[in-house]
N, C-alpha and C. Protein backbone atom coordinates (compact mmCIF):
# COMPACT_ATOMS: atom_id res chain seq x y z
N UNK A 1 78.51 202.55 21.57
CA UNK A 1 78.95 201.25 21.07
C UNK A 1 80.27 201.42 20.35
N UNK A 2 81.47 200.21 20.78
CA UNK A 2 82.41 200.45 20.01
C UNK A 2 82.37 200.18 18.48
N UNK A 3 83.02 199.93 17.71
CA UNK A 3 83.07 199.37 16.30
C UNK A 3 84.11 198.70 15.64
N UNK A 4 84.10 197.67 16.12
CA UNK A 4 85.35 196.68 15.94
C UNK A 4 85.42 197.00 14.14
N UNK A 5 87.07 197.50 14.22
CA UNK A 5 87.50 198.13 12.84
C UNK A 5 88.81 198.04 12.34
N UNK A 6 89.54 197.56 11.36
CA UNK A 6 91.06 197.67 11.02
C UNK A 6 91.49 199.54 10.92
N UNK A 7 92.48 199.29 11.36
CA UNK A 7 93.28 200.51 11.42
C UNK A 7 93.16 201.12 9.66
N UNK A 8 93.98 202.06 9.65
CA UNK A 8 93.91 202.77 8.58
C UNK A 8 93.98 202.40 7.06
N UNK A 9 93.58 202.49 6.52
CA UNK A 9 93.69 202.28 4.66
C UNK A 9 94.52 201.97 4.01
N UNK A 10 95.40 200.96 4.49
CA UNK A 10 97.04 200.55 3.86
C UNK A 10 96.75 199.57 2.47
N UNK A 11 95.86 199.45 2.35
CA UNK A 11 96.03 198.47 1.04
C UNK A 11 95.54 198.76 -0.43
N UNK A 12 96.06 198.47 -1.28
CA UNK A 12 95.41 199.58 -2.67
C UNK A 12 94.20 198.02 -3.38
N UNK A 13 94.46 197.17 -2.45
CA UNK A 13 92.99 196.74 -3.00
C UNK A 13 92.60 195.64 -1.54
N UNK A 14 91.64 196.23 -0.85
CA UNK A 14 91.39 195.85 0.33
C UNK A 14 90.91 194.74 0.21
N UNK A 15 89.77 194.65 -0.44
CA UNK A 15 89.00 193.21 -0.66
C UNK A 15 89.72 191.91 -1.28
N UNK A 16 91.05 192.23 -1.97
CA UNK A 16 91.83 190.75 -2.51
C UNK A 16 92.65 190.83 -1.25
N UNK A 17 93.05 191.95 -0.06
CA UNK A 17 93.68 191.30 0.66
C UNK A 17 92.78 190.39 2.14
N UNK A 18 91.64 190.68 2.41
CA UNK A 18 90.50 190.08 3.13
C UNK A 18 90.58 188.77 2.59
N UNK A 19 90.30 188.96 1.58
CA UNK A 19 89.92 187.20 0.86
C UNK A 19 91.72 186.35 1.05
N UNK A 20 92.41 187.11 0.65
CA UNK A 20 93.49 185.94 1.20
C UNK A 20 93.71 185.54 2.70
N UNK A 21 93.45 186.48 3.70
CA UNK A 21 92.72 185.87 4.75
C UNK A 21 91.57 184.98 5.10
N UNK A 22 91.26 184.18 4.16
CA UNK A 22 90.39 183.21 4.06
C UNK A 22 89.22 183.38 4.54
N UNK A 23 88.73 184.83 4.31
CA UNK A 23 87.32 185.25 4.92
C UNK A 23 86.10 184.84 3.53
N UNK A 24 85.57 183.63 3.82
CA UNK A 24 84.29 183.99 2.40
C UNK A 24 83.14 184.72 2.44
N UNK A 25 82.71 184.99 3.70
CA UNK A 25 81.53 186.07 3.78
C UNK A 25 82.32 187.81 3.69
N UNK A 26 82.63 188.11 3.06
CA UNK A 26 83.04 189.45 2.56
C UNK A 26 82.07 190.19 1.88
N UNK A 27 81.56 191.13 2.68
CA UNK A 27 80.27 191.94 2.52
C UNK A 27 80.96 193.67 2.22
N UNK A 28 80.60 193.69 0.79
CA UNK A 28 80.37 195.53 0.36
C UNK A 28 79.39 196.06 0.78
N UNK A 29 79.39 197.45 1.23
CA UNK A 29 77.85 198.35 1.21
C UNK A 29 78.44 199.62 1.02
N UNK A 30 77.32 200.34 0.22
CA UNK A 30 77.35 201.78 -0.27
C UNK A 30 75.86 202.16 -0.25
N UNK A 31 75.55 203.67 -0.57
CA UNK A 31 74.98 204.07 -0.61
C UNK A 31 74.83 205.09 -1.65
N UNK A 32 73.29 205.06 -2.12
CA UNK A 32 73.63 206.74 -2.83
C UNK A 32 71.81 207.54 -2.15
N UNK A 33 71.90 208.60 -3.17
CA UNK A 33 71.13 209.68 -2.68
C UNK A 33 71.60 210.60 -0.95
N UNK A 34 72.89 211.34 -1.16
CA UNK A 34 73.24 212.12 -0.25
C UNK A 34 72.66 213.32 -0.54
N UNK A 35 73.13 213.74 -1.94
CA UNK A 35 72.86 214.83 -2.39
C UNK A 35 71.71 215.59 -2.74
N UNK A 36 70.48 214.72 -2.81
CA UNK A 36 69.15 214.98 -3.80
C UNK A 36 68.16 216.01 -2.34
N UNK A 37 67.26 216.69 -2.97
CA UNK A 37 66.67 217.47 -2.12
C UNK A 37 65.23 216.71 -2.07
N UNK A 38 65.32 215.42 -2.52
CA UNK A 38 64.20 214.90 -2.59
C UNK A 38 64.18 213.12 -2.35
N UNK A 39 63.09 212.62 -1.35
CA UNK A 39 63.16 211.02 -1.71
C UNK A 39 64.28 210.22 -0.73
N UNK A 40 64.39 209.54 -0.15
CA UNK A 40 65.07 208.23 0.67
C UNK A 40 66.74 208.56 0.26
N UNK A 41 67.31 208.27 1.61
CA UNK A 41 69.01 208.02 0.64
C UNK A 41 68.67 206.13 0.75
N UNK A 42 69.87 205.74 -0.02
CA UNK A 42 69.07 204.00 -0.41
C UNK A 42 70.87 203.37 0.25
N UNK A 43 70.66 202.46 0.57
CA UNK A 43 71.78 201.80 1.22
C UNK A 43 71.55 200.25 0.60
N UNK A 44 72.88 199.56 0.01
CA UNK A 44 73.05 198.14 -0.04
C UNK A 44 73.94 197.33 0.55
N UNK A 45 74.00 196.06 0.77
CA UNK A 45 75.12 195.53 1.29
C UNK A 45 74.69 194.38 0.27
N UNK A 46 75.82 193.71 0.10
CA UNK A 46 76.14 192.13 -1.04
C UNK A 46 77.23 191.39 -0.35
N UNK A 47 76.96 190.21 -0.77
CA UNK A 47 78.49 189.12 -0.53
C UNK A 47 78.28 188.76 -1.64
N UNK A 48 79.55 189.09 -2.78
CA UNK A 48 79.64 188.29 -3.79
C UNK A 48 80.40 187.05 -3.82
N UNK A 49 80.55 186.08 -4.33
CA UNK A 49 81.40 184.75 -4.94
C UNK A 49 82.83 185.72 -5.30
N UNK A 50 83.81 184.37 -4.66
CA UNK A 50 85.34 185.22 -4.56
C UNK A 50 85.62 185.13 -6.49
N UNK A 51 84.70 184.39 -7.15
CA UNK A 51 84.99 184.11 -8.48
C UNK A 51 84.28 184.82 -9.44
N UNK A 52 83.08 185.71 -8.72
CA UNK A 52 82.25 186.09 -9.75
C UNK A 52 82.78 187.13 -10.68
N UNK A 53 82.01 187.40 -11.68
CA UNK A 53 83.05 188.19 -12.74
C UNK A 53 81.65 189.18 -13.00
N UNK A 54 81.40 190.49 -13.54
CA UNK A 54 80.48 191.32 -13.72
C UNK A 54 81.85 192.34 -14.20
N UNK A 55 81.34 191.60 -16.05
CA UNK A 55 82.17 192.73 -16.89
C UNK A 55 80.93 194.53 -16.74
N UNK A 56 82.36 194.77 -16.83
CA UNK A 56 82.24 196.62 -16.58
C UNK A 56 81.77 197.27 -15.11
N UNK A 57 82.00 196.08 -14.36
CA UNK A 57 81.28 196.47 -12.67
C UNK A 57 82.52 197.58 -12.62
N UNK A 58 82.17 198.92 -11.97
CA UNK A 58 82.77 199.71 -11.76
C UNK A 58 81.68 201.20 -11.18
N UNK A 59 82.53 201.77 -10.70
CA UNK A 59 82.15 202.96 -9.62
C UNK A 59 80.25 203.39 -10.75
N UNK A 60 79.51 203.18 -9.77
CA UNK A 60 77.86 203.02 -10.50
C UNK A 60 77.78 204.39 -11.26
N UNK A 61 78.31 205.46 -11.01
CA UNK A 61 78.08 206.88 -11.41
C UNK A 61 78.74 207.30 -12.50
N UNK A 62 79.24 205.92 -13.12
CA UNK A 62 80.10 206.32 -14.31
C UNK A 62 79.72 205.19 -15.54
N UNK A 63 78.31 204.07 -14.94
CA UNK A 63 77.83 203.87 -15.87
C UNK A 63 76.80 204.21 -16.19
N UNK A 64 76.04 203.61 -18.04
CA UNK A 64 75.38 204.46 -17.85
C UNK A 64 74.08 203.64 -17.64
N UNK A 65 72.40 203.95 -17.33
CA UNK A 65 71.30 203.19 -16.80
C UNK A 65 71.35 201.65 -17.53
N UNK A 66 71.42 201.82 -18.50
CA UNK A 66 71.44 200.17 -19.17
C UNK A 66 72.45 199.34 -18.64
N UNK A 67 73.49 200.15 -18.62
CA UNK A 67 74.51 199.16 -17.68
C UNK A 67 74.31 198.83 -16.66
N UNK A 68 73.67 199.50 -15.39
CA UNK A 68 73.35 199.57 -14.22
C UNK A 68 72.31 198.34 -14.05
N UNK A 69 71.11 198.79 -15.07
CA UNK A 69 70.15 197.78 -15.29
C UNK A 69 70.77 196.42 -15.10
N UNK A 70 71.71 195.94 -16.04
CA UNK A 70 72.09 194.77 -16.87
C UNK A 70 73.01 194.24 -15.59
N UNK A 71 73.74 195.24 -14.94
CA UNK A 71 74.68 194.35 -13.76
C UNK A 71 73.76 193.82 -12.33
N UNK A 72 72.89 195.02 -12.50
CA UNK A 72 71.71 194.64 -11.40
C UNK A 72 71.13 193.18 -11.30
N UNK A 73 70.90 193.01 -12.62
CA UNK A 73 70.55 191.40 -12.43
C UNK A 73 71.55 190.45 -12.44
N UNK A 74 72.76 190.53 -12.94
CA UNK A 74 73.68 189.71 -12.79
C UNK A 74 74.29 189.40 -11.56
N UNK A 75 74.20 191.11 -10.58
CA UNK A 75 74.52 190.92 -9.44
C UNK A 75 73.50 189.88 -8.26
N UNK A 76 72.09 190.36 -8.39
CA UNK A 76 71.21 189.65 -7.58
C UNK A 76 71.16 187.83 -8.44
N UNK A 77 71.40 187.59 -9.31
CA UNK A 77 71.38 186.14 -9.73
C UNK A 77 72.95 185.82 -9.23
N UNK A 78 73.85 186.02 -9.04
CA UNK A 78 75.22 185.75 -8.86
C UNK A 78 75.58 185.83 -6.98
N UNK A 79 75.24 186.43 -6.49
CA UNK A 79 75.56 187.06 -4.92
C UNK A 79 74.71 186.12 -4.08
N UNK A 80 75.84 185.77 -3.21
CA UNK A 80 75.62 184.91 -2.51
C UNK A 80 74.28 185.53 -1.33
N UNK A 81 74.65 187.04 -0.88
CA UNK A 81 73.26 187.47 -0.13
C UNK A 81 73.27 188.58 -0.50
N UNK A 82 72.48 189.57 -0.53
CA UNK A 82 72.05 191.23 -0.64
C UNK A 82 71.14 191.26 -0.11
N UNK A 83 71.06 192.53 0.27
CA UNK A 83 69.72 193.41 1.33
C UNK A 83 70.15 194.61 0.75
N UNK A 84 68.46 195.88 1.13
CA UNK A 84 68.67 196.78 0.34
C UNK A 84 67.39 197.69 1.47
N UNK A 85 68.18 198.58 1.97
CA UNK A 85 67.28 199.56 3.08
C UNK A 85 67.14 201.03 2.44
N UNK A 86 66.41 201.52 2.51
CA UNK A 86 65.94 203.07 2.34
C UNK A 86 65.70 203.86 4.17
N UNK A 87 66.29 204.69 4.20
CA UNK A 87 66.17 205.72 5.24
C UNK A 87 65.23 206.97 4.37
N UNK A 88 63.99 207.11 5.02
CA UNK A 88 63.27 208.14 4.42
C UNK A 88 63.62 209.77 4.69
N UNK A 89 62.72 210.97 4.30
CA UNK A 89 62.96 212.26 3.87
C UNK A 89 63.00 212.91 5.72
N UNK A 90 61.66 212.16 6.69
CA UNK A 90 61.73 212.50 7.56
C UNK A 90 62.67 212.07 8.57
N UNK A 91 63.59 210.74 8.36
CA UNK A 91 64.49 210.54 9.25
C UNK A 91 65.72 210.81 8.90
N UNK A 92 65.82 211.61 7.43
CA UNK A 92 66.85 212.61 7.07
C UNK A 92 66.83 213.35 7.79
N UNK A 93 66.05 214.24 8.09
CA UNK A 93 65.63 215.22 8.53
C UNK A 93 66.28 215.51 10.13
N UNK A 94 66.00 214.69 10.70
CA UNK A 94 66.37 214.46 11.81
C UNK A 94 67.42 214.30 12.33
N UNK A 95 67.85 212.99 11.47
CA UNK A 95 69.75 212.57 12.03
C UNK A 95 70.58 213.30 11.55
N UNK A 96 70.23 213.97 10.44
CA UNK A 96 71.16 214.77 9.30
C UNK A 96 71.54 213.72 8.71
N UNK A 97 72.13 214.06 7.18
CA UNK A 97 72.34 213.40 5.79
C UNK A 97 73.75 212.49 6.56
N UNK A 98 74.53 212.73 6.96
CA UNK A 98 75.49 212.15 6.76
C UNK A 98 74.92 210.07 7.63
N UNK A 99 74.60 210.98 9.44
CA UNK A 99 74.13 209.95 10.27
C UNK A 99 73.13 209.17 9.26
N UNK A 100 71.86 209.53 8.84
CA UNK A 100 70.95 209.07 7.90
C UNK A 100 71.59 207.55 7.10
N UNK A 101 72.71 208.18 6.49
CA UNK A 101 73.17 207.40 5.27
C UNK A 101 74.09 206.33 6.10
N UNK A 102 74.92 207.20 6.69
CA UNK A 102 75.58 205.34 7.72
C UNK A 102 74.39 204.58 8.42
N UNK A 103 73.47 205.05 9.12
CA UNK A 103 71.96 204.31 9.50
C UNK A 103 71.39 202.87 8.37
N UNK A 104 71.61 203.88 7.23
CA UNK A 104 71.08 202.64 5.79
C UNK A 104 71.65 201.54 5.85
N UNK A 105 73.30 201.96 5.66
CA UNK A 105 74.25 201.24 5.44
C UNK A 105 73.93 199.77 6.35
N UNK A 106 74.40 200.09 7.50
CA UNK A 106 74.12 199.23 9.20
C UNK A 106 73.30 198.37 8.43
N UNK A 107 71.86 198.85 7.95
CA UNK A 107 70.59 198.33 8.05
C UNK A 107 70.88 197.47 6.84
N UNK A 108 71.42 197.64 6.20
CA UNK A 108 71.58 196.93 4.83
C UNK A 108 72.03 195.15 5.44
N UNK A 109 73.32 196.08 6.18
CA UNK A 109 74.04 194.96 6.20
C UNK A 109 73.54 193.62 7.54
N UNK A 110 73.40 194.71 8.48
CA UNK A 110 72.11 193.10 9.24
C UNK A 110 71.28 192.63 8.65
N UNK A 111 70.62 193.32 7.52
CA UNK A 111 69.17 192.44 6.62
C UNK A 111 70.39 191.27 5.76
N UNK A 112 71.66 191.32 5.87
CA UNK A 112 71.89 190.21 5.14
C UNK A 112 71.62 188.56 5.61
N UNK A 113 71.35 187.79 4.85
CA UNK A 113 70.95 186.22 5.07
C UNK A 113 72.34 185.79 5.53
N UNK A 114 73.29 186.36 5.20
CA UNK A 114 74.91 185.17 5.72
C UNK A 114 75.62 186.42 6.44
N UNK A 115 76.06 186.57 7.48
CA UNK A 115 76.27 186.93 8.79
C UNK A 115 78.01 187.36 8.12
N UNK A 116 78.25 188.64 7.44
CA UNK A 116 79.74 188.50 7.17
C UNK A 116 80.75 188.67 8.05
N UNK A 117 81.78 188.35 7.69
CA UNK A 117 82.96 187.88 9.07
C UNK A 117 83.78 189.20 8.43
N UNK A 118 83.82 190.42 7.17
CA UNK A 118 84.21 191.52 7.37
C UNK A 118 83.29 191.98 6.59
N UNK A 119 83.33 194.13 6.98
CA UNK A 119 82.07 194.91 5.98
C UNK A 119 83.46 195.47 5.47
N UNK A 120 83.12 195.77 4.66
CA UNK A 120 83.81 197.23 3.26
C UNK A 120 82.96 198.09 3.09
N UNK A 121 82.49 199.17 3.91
CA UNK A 121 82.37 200.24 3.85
C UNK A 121 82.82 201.51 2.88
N UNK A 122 81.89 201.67 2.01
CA UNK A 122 82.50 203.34 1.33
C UNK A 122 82.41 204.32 1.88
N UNK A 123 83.83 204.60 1.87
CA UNK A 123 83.95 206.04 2.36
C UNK A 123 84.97 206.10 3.70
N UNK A 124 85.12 207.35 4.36
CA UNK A 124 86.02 207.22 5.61
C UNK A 124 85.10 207.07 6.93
N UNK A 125 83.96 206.58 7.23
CA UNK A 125 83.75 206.66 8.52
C UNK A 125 83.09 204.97 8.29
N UNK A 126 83.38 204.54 9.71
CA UNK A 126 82.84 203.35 9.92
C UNK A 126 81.08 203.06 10.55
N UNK A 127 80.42 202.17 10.62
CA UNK A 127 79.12 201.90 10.85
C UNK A 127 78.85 201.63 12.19
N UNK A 128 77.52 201.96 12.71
CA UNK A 128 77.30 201.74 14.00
C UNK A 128 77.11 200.55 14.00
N UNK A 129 77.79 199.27 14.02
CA UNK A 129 77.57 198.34 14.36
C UNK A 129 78.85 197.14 14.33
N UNK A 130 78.32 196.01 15.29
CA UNK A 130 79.39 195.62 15.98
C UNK A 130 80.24 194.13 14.91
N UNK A 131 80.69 194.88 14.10
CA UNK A 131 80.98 193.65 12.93
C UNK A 131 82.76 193.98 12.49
N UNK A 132 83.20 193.10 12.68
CA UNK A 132 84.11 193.79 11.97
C UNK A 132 84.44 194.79 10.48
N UNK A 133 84.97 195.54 10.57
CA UNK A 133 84.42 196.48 9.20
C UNK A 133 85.83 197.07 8.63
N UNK A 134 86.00 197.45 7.40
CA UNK A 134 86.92 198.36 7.05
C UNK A 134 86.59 199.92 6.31
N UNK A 135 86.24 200.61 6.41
CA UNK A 135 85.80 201.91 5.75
C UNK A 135 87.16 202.09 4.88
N UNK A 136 86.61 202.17 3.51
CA UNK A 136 87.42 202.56 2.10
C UNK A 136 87.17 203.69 1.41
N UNK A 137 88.46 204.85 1.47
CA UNK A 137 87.82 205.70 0.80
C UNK A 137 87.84 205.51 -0.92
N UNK A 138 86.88 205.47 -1.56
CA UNK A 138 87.13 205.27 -3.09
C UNK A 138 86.75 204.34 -3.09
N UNK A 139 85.76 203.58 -1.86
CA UNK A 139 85.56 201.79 -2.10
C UNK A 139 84.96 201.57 -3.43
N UNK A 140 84.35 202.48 -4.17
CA UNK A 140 83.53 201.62 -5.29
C UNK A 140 83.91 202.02 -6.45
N UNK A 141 85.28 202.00 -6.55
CA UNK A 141 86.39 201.85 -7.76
C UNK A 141 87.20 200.89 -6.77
N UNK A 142 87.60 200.70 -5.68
CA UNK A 142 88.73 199.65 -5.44
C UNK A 142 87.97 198.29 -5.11
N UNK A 143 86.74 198.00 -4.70
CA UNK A 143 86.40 196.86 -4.39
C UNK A 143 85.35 196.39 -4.96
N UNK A 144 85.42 195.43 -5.48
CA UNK A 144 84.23 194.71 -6.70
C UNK A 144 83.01 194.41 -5.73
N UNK A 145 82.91 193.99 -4.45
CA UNK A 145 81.58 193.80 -3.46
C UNK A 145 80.60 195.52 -3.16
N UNK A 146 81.97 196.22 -3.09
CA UNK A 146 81.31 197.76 -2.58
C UNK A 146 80.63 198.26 -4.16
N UNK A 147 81.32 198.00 -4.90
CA UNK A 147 80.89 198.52 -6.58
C UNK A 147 79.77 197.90 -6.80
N UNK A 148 79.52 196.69 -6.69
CA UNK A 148 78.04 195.57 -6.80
C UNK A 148 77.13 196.73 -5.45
N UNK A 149 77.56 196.59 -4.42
CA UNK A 149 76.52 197.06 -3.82
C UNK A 149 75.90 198.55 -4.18
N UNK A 150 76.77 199.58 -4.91
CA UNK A 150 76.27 200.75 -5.29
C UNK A 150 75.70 200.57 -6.46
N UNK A 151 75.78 199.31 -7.09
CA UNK A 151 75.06 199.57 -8.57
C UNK A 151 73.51 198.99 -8.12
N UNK A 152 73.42 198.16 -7.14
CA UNK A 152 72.15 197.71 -6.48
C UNK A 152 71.37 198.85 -5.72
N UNK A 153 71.88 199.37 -4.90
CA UNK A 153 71.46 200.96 -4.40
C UNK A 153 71.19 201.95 -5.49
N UNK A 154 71.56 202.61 -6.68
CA UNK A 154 71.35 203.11 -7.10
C UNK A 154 70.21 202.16 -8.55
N UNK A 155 70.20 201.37 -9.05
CA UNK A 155 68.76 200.78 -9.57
C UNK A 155 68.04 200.97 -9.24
N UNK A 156 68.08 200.49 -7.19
CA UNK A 156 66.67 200.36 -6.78
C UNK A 156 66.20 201.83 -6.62
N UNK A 157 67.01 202.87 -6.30
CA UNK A 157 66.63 204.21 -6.10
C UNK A 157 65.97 204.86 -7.03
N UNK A 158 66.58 204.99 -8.21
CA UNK A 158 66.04 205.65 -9.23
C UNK A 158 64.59 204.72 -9.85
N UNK A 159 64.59 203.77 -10.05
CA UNK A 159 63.28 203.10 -9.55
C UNK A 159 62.15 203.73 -8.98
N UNK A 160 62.64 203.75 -7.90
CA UNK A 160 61.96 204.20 -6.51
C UNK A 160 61.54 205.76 -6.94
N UNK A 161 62.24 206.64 -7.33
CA UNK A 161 61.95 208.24 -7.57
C UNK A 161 60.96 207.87 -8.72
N UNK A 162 61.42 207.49 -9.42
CA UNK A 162 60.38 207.11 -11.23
C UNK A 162 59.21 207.00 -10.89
N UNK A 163 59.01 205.70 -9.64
CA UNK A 163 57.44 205.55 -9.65
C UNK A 163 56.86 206.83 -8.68
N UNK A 164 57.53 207.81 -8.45
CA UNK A 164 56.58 208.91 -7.44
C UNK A 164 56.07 209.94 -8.57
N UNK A 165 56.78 209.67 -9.71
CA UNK A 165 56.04 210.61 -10.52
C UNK A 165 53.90 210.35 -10.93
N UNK A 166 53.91 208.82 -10.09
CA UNK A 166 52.63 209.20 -10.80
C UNK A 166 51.45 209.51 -9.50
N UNK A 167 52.48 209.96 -8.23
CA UNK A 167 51.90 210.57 -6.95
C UNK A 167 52.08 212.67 -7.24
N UNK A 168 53.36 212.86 -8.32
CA UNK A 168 53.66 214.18 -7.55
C UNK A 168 54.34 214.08 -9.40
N UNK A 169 53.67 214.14 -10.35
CA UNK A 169 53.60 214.46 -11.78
C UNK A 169 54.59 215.77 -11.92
N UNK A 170 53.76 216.55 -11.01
CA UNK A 170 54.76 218.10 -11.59
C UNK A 170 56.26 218.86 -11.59
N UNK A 171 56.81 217.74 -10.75
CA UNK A 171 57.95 217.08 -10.34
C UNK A 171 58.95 216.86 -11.41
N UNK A 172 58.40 215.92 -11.95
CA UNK A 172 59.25 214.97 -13.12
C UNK A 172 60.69 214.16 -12.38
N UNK A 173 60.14 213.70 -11.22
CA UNK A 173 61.05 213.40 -10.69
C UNK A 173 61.99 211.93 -11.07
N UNK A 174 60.59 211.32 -12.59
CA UNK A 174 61.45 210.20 -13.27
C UNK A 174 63.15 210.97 -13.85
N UNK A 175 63.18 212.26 -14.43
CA UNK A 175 64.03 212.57 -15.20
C UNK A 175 65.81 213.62 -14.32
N UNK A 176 65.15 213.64 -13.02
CA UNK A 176 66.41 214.49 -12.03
C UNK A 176 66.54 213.53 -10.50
N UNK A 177 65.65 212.51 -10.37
CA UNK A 177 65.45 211.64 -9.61
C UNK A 177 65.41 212.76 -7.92
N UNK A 178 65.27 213.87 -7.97
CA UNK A 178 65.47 214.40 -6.66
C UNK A 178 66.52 215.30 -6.42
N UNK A 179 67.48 215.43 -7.50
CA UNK A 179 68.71 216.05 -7.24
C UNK A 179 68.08 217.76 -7.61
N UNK A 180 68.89 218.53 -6.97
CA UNK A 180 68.81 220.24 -7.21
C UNK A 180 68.91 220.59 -8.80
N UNK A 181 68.55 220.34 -9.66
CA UNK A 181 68.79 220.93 -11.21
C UNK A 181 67.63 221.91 -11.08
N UNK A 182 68.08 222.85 -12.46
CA UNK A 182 67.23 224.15 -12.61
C UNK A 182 65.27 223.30 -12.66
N UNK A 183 65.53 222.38 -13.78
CA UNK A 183 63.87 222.26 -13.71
C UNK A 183 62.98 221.54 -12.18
N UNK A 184 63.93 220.74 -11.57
CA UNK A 184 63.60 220.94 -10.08
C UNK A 184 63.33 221.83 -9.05
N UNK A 185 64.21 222.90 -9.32
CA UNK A 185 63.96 223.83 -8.17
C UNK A 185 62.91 224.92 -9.10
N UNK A 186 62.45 224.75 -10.36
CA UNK A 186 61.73 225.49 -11.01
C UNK A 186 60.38 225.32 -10.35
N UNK A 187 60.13 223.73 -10.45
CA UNK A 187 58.99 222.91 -9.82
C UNK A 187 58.72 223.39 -8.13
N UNK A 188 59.83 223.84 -7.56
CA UNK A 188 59.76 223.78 -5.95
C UNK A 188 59.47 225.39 -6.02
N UNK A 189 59.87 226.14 -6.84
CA UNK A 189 59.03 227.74 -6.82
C UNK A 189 57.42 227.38 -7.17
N UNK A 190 57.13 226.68 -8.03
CA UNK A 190 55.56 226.86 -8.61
C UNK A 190 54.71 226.29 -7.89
N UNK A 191 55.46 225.12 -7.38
CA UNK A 191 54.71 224.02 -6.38
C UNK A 191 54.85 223.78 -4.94
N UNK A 192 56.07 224.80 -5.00
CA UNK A 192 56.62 224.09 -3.22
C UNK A 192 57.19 222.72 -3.26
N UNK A 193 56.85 222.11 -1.42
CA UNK A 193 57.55 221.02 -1.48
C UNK A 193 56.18 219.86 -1.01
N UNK A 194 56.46 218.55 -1.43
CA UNK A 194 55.77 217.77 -1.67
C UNK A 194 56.05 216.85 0.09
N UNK A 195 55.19 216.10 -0.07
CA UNK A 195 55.75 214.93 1.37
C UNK A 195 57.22 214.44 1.18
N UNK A 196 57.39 213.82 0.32
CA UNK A 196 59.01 213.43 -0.35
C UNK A 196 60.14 214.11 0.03
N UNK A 197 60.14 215.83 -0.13
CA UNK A 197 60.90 216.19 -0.25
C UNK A 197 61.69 216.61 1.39
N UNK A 198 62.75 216.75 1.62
CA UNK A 198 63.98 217.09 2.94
C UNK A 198 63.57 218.42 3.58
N UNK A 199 62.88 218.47 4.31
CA UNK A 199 62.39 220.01 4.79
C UNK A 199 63.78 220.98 5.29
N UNK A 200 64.68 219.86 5.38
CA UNK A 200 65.98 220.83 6.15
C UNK A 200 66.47 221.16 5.35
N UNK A 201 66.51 220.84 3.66
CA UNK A 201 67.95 221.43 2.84
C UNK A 201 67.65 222.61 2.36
N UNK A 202 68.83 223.08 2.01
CA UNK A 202 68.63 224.40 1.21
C UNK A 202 67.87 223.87 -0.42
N UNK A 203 66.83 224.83 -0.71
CA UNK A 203 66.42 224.83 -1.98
C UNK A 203 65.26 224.13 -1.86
N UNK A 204 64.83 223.57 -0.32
CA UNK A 204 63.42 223.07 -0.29
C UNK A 204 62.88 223.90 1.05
N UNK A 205 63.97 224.39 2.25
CA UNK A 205 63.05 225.10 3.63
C UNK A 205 62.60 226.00 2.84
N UNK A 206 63.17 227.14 1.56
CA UNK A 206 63.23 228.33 1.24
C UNK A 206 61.22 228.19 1.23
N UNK A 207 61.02 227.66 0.28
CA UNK A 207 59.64 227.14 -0.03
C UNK A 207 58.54 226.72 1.30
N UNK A 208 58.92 226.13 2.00
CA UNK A 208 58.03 226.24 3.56
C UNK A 208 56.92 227.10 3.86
N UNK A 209 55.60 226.80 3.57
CA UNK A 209 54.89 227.70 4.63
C UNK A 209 54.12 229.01 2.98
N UNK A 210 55.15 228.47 1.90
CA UNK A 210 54.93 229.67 0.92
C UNK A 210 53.12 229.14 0.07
């Protein structure tokens, strides 16, 4: 499938130049959980209001949970549509992390209710699907839709890890959400690996079979 897409990255703020093209369905999506050896990567897509305002919206990994919290709802009461897909540990597994996480993305953005006429994509590769799209690298410091959609992806994620602690306790997967830190991979020597966890990465095959 092709992927109807604008040429290269010429604009230092993509999304105010879309909107002066009189596009109002202007749809962000991001993703997080690439990195974690544990748990879903989480994908969002949003259309925000060309007017909406969400003081301190900015790149999600640089605020901190209360903030995240607090824009989360401002974003879902304010946004015209959002959808929010999880790709699980076993179809990581399979496509590999990268395919996995553009998979979310896609999925995010067809679960939206208003059909957008462009995507803003984070990052440099574009989505399997037939929409017009722009892939941004740095999208969620340059575009206020892609920044809303990573602060929605990452709420619902860490969420999502919190409540497995009361399936897989020894974990503590409320407090590293899945990522490689020492008391994680401490847990994956004593315990191995759980259903949750990526059988392909390093720091969870090692454990296999032990």
């Amino acid at each position: 499938m092709s992927h109807p897409r604008v040429g290269k990255q010429v604009f230092a703020d993509p999304e105010a130049y879309w909107r002066l093209q009189n596009l109002p369905f202007i749809a962000g999506t991001d993703e997080v959980g690439r990195g974690p050896l544990a748990g879903p990567v989480v994908a969002a897509a949003v259309i925000i209001p060309p007017d909406a305002v969400f003081p301190g919206l900015r790149d999600s990994k640089r605020l901190t949970p209360d903030m995240r919290t607090a824009l989360d709802a401002q974003i879902r009461e304010q946004a015209l549509a959002f959808a929010i897909k999880e790709v699980g540990p076993r179809q990581i597994e399979t496509l590999g992390i990268l395919a996995a996480s553009l998979r979310a993305m896609a999925q995010a953005v067809k679960a939206l209710s208003l059909v957008p006429e462009m995507v803003l994509v984070d990052g440099p590769h574009p989505l399997p699907l037939a929409y017009p799209q722009q892939p941004v690298v740095k999208g969620d410091d340059l575009c206020p839709s892609i920044s809303a959609a990573a602060v929605l992806a990452k709420v619902h994620r860490d969420r999502l890890m919190a409540s497995y602690h009361r399936q897989y306790p020894q974990y503590n997967f409320p407090r590293h959400k899945g990522y490689a830190t020492a008391e994680h991979l401490e847990a994956l020597r004593c315990w191995g690996p759980c259903p949750i966890h990526r059988r392909t990465f390093s720091g969870v095959k090692e454990w296999l079979g032990e």
